[in-house]
N, C-alpha and C. Protein backbone atom coordinates (compact mmCIF):
# COMPACT_ATOMS: atom_id res chain seq x y z
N UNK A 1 4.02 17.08 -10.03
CA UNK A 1 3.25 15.89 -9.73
C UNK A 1 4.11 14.67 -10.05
N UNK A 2 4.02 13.50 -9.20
CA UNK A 2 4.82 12.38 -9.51
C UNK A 2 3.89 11.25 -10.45
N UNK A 3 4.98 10.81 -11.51
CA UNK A 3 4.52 10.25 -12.42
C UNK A 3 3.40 9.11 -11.53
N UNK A 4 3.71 8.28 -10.16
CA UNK A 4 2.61 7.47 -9.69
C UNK A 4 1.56 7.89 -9.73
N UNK A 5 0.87 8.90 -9.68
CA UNK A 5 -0.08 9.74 -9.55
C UNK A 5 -0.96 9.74 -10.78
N UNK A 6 -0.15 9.88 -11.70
CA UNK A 6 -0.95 9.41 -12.94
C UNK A 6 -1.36 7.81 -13.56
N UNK A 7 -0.85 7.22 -12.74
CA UNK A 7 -0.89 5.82 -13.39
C UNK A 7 -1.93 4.88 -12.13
N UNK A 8 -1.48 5.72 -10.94
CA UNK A 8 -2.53 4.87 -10.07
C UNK A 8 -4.19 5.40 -9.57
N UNK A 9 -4.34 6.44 -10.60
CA UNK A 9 -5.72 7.39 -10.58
C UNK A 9 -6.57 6.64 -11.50
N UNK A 10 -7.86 6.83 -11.34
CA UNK A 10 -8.73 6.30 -12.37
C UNK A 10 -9.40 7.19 -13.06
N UNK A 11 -9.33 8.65 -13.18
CA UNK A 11 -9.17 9.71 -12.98
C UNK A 11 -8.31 10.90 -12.80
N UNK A 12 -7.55 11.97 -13.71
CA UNK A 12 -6.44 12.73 -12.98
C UNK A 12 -6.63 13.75 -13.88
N UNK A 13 -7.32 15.05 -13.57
CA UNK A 13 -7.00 16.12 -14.02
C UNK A 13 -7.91 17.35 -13.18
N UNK A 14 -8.63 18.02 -13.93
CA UNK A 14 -8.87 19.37 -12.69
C UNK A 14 -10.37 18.80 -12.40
N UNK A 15 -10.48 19.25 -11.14
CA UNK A 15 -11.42 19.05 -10.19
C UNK A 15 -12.81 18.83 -10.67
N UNK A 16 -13.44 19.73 -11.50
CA UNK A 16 -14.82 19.39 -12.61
C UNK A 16 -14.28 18.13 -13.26
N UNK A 17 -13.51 17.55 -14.21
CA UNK A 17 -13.54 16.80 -14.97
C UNK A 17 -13.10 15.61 -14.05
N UNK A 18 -12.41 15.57 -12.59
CA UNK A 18 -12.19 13.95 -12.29
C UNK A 18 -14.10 13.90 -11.17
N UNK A 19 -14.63 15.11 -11.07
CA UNK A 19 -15.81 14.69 -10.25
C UNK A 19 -16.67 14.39 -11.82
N UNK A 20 -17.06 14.76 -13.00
CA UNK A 20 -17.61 14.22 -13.75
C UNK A 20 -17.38 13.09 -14.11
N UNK A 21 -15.97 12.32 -14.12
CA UNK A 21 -15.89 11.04 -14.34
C UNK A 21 -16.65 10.05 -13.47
N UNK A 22 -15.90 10.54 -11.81
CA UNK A 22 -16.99 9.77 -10.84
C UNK A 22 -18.38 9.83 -10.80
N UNK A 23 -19.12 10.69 -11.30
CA UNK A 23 -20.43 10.72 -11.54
C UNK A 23 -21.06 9.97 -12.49
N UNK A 24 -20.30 9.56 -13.68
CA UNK A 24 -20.28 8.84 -14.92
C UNK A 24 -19.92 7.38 -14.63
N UNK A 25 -18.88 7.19 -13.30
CA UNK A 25 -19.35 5.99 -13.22
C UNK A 25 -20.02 5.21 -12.42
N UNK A 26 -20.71 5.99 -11.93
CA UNK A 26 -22.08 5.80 -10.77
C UNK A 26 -21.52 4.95 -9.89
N UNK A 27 -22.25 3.54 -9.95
CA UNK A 27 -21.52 2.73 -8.72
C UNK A 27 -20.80 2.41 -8.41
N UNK A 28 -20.02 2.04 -10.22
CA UNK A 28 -18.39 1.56 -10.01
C UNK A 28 -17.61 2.34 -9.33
N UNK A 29 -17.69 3.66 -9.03
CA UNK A 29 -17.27 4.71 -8.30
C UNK A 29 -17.56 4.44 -6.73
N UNK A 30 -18.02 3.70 -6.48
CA UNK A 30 -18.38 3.65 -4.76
C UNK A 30 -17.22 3.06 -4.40
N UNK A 31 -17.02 4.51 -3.16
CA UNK A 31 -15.46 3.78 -2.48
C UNK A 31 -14.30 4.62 -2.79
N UNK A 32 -14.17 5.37 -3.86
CA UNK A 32 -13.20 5.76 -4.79
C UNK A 32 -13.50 7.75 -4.56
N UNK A 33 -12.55 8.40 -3.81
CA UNK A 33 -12.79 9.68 -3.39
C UNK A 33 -12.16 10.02 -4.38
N UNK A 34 -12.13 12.02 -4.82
CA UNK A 34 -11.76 12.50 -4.99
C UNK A 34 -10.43 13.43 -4.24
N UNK A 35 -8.83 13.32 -4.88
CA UNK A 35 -7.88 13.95 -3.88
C UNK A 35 -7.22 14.66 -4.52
N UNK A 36 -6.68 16.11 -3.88
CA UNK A 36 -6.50 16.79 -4.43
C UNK A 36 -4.88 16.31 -4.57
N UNK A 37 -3.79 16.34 -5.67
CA UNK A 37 -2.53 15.74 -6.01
C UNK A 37 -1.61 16.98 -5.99
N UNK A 38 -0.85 17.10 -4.38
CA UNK A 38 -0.07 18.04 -4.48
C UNK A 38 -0.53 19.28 -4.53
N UNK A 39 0.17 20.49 -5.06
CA UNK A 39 -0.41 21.86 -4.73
C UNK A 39 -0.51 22.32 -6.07
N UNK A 40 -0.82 21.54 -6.82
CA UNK A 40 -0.40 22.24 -8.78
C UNK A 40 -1.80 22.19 -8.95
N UNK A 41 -2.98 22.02 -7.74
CA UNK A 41 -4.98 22.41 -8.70
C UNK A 41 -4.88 21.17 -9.45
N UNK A 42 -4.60 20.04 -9.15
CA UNK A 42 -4.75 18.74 -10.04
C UNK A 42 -5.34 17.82 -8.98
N UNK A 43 -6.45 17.25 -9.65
CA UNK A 43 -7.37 16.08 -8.39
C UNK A 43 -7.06 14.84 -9.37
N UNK A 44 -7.47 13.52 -8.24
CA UNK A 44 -7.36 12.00 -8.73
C UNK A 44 -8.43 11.57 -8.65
N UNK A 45 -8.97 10.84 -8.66
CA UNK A 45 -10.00 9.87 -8.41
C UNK A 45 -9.23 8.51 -7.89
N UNK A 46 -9.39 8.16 -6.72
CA UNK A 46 -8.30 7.25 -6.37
C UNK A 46 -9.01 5.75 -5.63
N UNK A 47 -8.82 4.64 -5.67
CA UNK A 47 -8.97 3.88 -4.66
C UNK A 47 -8.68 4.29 -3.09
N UNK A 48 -9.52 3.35 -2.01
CA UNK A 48 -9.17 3.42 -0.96
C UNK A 48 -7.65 2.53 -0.78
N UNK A 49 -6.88 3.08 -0.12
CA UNK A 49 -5.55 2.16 -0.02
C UNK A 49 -5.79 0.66 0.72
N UNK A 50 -7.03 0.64 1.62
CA UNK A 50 -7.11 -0.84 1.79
C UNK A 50 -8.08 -1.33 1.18
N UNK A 51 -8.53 -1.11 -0.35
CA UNK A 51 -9.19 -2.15 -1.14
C UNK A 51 -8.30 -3.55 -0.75
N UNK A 52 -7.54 -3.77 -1.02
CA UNK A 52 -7.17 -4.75 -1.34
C UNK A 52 -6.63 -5.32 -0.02
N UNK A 53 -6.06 -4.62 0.92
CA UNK A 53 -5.68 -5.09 2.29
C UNK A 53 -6.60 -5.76 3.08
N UNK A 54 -7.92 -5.84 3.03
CA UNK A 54 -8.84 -6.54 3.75
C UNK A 54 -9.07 -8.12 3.05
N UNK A 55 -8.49 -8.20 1.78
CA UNK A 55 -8.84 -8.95 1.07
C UNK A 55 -7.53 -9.72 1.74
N UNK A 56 -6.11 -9.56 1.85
CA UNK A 56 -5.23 -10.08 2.34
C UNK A 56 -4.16 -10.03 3.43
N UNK A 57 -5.22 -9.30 4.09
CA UNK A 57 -4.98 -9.38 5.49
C UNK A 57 -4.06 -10.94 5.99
N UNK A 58 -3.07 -10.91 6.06
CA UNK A 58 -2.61 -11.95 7.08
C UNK A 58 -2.64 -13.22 6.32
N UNK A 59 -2.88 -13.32 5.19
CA UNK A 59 -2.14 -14.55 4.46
C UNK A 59 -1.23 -14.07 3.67
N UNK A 60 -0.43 -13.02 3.81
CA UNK A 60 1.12 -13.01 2.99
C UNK A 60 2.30 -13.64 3.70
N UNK A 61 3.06 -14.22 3.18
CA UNK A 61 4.31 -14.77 3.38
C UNK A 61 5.51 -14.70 3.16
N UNK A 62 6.68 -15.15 3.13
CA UNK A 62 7.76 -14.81 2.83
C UNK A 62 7.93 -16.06 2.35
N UNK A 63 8.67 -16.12 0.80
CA UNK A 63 8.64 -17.04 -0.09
C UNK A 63 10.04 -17.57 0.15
């Protein structure tokens, strides 16, 4: 597993314990799937990759 994987999960270990987290955090969890990380039986709890892309859609620039 690559160390990103652990740092960008909100959530990261076997499949019962990252779906009990999301259950634990009820709404704050809306949006946020469960994925399975690689082939080692290890799940994430992850953001959608465009949380934040809709938010900045088309006002980035080059400084």
């Amino acid at each position: 597993m690559k160390p990103i994987d652990w740092t960008e999960g909100v959530a990261v270990g076997c499949k019962d314990f990252v779906e009990k987290v999301k259950e634990m955090l009820g709404s704050r969890a809306c949006g946020r799937r469960v994925h399975e990380v690689g082939k080692s039986g290890m799940y994430a709890l992850k953001e959608p990759v465009s949380a934040y892309n809709d938010v900045f859609e088309g006002k980035m620039f080059t400084l």
